[in-house]
N, C-alpha and C. Protein backbone atom coordinates (compact mmCIF):
# COMPACT_ATOMS: atom_id res chain seq x y z
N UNK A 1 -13.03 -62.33 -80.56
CA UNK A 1 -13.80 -63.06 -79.58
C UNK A 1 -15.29 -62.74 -79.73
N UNK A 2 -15.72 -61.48 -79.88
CA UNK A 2 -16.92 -60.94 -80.17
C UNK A 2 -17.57 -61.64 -81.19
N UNK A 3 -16.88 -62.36 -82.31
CA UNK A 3 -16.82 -63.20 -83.36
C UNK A 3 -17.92 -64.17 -83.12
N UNK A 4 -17.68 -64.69 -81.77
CA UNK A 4 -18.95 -65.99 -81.24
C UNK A 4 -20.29 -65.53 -80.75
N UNK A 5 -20.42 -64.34 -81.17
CA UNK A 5 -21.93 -63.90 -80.76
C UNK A 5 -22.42 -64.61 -81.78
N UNK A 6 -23.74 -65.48 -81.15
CA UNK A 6 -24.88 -65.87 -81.94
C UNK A 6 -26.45 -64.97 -81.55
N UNK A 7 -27.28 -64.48 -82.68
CA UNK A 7 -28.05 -63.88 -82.65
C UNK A 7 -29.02 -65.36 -83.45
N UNK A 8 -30.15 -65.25 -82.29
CA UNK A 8 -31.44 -66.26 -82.24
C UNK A 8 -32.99 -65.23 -83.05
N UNK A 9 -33.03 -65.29 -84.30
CA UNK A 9 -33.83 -63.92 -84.81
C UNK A 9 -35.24 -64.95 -84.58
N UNK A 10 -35.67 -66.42 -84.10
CA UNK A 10 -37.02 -66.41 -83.81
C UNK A 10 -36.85 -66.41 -82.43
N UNK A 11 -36.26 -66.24 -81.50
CA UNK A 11 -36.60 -66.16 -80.12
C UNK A 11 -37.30 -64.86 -79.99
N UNK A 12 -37.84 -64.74 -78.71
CA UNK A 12 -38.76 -63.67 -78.40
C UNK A 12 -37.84 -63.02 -77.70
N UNK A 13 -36.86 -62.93 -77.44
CA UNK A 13 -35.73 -62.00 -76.65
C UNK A 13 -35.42 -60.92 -77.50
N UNK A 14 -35.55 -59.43 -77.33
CA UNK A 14 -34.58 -58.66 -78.61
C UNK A 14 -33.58 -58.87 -78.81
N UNK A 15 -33.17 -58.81 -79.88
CA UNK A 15 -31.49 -58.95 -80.50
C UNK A 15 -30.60 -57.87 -79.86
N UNK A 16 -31.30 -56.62 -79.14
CA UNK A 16 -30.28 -55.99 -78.43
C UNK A 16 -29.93 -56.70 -77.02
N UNK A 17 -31.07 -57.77 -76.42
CA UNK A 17 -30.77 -57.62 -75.16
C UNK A 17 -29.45 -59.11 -75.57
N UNK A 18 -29.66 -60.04 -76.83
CA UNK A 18 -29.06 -61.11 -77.10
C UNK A 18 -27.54 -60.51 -76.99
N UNK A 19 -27.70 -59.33 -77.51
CA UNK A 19 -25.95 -59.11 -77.64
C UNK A 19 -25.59 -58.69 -76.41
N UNK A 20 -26.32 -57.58 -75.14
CA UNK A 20 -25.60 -57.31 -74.26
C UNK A 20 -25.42 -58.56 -73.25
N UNK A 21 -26.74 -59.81 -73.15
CA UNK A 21 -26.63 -60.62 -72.45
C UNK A 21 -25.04 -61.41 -72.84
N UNK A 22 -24.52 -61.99 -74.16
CA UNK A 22 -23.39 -62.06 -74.58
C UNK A 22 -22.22 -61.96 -74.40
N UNK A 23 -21.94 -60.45 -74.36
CA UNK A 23 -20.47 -59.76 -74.46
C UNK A 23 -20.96 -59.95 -72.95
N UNK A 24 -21.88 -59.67 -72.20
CA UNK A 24 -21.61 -59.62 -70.19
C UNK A 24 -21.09 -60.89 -70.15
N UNK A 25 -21.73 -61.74 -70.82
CA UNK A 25 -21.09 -62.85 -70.25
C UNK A 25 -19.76 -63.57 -71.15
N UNK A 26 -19.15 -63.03 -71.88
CA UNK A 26 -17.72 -62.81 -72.27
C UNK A 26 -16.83 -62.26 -71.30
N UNK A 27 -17.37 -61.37 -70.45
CA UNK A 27 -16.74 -60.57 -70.01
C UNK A 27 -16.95 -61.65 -68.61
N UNK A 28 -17.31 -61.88 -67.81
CA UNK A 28 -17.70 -62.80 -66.98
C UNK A 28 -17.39 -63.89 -67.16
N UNK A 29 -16.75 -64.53 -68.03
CA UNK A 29 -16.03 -65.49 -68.12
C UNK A 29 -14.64 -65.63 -68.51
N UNK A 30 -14.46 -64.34 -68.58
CA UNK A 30 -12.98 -63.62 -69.13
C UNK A 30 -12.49 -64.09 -70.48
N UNK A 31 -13.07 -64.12 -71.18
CA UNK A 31 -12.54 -64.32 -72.39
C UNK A 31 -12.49 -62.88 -73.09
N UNK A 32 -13.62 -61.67 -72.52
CA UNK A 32 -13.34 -60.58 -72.60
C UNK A 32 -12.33 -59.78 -71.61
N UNK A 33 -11.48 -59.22 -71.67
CA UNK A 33 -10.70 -58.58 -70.56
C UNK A 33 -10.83 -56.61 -70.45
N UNK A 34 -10.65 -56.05 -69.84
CA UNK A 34 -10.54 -54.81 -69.65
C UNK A 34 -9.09 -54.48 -70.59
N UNK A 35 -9.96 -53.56 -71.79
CA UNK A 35 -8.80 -53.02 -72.59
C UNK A 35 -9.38 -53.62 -74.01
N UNK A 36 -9.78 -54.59 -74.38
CA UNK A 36 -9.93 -55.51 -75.49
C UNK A 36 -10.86 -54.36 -75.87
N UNK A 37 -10.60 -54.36 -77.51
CA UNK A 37 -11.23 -53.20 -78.03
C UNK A 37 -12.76 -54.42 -78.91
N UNK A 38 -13.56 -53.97 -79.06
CA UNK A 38 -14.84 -54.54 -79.46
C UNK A 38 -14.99 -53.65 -81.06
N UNK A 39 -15.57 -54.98 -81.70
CA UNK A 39 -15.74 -54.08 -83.63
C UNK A 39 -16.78 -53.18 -83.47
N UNK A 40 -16.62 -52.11 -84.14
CA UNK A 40 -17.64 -51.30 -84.32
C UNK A 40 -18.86 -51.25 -84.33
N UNK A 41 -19.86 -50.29 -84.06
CA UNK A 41 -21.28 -50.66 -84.33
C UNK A 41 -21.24 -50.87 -85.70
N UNK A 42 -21.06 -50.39 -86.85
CA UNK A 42 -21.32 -50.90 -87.96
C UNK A 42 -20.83 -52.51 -88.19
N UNK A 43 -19.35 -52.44 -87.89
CA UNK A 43 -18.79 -53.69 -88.40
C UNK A 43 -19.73 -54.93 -87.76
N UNK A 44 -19.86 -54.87 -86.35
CA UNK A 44 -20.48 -55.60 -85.42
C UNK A 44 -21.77 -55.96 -86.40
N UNK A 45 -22.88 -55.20 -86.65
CA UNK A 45 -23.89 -55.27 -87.28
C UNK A 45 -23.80 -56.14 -88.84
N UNK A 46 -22.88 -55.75 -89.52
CA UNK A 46 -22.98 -56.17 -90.34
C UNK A 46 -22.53 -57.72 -90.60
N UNK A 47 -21.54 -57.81 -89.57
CA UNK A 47 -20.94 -59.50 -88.96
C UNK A 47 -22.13 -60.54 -88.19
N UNK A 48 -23.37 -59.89 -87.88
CA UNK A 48 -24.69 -59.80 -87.25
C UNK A 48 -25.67 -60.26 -87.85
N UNK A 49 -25.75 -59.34 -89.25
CA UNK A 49 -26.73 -59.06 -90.21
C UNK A 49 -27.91 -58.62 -89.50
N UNK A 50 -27.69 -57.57 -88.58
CA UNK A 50 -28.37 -56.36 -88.20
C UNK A 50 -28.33 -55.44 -88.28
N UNK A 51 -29.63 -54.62 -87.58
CA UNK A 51 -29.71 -53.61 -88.40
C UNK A 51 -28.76 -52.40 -87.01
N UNK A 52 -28.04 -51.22 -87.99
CA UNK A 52 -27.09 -50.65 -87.25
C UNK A 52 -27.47 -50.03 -85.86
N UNK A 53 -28.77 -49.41 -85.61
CA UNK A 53 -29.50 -49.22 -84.58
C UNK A 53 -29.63 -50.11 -83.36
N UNK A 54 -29.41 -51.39 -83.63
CA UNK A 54 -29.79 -52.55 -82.94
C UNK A 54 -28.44 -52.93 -81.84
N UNK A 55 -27.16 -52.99 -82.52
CA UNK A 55 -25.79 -52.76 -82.20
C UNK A 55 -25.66 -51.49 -81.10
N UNK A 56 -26.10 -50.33 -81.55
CA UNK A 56 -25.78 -49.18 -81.16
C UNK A 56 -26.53 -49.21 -79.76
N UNK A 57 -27.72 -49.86 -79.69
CA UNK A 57 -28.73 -49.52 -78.47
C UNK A 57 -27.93 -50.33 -77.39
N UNK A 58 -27.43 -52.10 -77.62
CA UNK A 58 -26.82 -52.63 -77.34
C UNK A 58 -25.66 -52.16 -76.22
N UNK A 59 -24.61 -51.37 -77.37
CA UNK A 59 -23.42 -50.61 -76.90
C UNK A 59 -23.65 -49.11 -75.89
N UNK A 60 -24.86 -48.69 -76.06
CA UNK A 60 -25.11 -48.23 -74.87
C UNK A 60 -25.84 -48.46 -73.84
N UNK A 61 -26.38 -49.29 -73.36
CA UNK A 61 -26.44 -50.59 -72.72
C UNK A 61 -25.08 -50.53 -71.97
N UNK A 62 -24.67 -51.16 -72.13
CA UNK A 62 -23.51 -51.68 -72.22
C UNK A 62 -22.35 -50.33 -71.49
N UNK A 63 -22.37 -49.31 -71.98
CA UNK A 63 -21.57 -47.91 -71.59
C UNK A 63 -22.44 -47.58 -70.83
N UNK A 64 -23.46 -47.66 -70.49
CA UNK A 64 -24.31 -46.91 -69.59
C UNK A 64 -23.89 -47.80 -67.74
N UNK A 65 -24.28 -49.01 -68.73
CA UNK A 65 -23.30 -50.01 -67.07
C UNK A 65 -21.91 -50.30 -66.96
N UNK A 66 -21.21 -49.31 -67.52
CA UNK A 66 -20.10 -48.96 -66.99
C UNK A 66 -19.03 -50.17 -67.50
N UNK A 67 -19.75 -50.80 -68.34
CA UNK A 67 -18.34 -52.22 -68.83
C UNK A 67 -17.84 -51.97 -70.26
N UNK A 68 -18.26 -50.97 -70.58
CA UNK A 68 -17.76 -50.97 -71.70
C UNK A 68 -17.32 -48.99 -71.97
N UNK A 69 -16.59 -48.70 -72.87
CA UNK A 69 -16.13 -47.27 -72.86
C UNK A 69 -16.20 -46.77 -74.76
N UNK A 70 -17.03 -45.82 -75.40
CA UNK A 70 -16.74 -45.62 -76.45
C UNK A 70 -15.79 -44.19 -76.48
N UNK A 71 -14.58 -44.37 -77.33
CA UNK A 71 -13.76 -43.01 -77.12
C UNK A 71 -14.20 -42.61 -78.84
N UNK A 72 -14.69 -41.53 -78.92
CA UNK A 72 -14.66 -41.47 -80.29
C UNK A 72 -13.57 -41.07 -81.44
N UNK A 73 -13.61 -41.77 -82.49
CA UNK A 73 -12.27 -41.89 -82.99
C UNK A 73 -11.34 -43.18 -82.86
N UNK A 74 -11.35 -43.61 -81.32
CA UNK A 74 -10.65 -44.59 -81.32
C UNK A 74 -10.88 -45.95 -81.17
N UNK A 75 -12.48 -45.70 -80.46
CA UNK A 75 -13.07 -47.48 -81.01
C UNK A 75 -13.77 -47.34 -79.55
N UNK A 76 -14.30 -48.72 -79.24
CA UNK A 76 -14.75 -49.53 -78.10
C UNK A 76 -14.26 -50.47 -77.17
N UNK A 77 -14.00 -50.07 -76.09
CA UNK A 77 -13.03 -51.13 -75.47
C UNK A 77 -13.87 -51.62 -73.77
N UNK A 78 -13.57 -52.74 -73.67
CA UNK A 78 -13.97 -53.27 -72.24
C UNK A 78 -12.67 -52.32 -71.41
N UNK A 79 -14.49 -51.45 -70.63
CA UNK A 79 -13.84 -50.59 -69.75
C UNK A 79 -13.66 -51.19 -68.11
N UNK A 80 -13.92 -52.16 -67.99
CA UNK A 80 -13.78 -52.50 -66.32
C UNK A 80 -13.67 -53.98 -66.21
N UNK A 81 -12.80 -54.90 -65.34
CA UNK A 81 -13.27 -55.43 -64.96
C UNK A 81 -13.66 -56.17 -64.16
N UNK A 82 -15.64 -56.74 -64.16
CA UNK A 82 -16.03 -56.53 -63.10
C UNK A 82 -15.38 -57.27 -61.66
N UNK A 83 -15.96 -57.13 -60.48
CA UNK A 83 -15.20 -57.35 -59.35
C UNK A 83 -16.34 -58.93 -59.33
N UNK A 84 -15.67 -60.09 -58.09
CA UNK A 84 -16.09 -61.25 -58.12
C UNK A 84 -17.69 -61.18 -58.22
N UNK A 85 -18.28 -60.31 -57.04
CA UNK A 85 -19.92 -60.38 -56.99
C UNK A 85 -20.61 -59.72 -58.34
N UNK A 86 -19.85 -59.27 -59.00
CA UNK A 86 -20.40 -59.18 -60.51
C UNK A 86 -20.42 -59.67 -61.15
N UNK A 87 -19.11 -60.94 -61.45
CA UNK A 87 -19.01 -62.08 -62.22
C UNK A 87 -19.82 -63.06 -61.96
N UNK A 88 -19.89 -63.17 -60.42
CA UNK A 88 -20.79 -64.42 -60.40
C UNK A 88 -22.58 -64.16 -60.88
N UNK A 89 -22.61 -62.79 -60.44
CA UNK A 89 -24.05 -62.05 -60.72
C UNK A 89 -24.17 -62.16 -62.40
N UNK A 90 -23.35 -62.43 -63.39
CA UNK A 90 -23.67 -62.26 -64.82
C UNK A 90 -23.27 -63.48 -65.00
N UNK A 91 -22.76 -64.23 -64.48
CA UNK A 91 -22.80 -66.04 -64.37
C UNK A 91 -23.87 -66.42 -64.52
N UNK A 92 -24.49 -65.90 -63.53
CA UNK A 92 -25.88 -66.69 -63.13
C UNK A 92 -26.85 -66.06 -63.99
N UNK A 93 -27.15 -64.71 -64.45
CA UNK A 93 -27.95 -63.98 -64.98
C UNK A 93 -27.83 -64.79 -66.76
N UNK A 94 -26.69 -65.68 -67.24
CA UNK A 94 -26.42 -65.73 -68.46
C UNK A 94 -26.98 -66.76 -68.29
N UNK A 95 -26.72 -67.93 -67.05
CA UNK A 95 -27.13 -69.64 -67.07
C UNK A 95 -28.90 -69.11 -67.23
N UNK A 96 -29.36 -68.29 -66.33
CA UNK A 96 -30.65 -68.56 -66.12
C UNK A 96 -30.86 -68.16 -67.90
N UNK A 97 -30.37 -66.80 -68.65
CA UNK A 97 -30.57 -66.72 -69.96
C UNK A 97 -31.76 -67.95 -70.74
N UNK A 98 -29.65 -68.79 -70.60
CA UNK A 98 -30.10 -69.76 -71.53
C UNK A 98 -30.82 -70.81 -71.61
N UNK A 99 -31.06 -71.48 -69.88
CA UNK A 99 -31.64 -71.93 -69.18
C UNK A 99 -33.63 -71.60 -69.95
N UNK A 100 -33.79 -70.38 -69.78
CA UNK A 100 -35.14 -69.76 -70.41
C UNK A 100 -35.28 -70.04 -71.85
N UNK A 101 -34.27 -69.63 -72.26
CA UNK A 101 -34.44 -70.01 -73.94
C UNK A 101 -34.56 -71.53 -74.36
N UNK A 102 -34.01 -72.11 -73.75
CA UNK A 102 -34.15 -73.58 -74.07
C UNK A 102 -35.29 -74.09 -73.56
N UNK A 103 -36.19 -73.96 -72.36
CA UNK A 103 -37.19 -74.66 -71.82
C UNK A 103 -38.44 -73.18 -73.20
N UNK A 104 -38.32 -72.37 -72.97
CA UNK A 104 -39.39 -71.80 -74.31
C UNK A 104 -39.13 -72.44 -75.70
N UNK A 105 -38.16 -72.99 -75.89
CA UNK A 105 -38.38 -73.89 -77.61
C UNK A 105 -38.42 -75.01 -77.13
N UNK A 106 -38.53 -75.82 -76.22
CA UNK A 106 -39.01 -77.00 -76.01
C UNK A 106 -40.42 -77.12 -75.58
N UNK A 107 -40.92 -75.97 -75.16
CA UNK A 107 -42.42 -75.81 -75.07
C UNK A 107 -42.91 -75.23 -76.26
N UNK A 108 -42.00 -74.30 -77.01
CA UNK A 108 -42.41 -74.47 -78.52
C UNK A 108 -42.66 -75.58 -79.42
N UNK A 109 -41.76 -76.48 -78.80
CA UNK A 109 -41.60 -77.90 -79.94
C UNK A 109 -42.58 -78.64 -79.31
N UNK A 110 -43.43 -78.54 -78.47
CA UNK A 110 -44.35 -79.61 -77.63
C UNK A 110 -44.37 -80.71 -76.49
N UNK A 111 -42.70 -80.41 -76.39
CA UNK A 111 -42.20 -81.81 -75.09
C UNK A 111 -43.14 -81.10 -73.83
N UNK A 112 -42.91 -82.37 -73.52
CA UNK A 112 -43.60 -81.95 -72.06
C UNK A 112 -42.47 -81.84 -70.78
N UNK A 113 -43.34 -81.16 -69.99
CA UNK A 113 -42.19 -81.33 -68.65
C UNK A 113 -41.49 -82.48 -67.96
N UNK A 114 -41.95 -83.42 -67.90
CA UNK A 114 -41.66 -84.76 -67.53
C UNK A 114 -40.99 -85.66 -68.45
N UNK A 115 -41.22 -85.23 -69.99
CA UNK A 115 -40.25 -86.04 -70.68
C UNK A 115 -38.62 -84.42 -70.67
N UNK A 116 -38.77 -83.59 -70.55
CA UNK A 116 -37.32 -83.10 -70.23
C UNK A 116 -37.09 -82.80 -69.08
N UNK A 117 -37.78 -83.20 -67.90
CA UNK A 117 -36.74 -83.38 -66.66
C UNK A 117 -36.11 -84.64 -67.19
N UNK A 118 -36.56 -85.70 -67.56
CA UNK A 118 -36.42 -86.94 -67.43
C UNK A 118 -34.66 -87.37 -68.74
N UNK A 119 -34.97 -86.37 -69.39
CA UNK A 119 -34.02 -86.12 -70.34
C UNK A 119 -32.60 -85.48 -69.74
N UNK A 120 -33.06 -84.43 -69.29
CA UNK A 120 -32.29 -83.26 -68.69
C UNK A 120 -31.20 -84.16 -67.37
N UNK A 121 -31.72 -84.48 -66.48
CA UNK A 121 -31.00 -85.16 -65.52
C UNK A 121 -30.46 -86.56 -65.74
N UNK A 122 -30.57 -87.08 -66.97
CA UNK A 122 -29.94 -87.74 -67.57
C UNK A 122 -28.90 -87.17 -68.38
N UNK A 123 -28.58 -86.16 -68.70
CA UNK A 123 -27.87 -85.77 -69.62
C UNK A 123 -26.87 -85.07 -68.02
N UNK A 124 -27.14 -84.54 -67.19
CA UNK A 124 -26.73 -83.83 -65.85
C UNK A 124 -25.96 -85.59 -65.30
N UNK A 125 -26.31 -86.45 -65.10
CA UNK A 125 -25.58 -87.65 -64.34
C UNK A 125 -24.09 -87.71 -65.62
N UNK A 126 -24.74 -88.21 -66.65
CA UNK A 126 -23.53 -88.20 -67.39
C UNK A 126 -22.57 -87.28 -67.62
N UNK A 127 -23.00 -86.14 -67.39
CA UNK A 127 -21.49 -84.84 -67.17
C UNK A 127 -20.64 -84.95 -65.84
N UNK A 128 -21.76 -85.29 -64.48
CA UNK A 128 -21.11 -85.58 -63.29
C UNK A 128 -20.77 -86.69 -63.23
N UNK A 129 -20.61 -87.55 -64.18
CA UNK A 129 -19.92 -88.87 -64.20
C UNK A 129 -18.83 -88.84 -65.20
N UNK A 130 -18.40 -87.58 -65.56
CA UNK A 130 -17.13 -87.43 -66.67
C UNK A 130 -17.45 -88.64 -67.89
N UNK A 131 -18.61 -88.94 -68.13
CA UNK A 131 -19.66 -89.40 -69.48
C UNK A 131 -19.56 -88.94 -70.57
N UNK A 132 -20.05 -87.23 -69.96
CA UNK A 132 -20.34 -86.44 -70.96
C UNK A 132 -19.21 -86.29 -71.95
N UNK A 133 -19.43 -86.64 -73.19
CA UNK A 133 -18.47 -86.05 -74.18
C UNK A 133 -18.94 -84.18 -75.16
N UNK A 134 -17.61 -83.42 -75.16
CA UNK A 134 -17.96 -82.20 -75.92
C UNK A 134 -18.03 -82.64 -77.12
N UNK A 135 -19.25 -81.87 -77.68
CA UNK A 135 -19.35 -81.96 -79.44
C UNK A 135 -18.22 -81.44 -80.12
């Protein structure tokens, strides 16, 4: 599952905070569960093409807020999981994420605000009108 991390190397976000923002919200959407063991800092990194430090800062991150557990010897595993006001709290913390990243490369690319509201809530009617098709 960890498999679907995508790392954005021109965004201005660090690649450590890309991965913990990620797996929280794996875990917050339950596709991560309490127990699921996570690849190694090396393996992780190198499935990444980062550098091993970057993984590691990540994963403690990560053990430091209590969602994740390293036993040494036996690997990395989702140590908790979280209760509703945490899920919805890394719900929202992941929408706003991506929410940020997308309006900064569209002000990278030059649109203006008024041509992507104008976009945006067009693309928002057609999902609430069961329109929207998945790619």
């Amino acid at each position: 599952m960890v498999s679907r991390l995508e790392i954005d190397f021109r965004s201005g976000e660090p690649i450590y905070t890309q991965i913990v923002n990620q797996i929280q919200q794996m875990v917050a959407e339950g596709d991560l569960k309490q127990g699921d063991q996570l690849p190694t800092v090396r393996q992780l990194a190198t499935d990444l093409r980062v550098n091993f430090n970057t993984v590691a800062r990540a994963y403690r991150i990560l053990d430091e807020a209590g969602l994740i557990s390293t036993q040494r010897g036996r690997g990395t595993y989702i140590w908790e999981q979280p209760d509703e006001e945490t899920v919805h709290h890394l719900r929202k913390q992941g929408l706003d994420d991506l929410m940020s990243r997308a309006v900064h490369e569209m002000q990278r690319l030059g649109y203006e605000a008024d041509e992507v509201e104008t976009t945006f809530n067009k693309y928002i009617n057609l999902w609430r009108t069961g329109k929207l098709l998945d790619k």
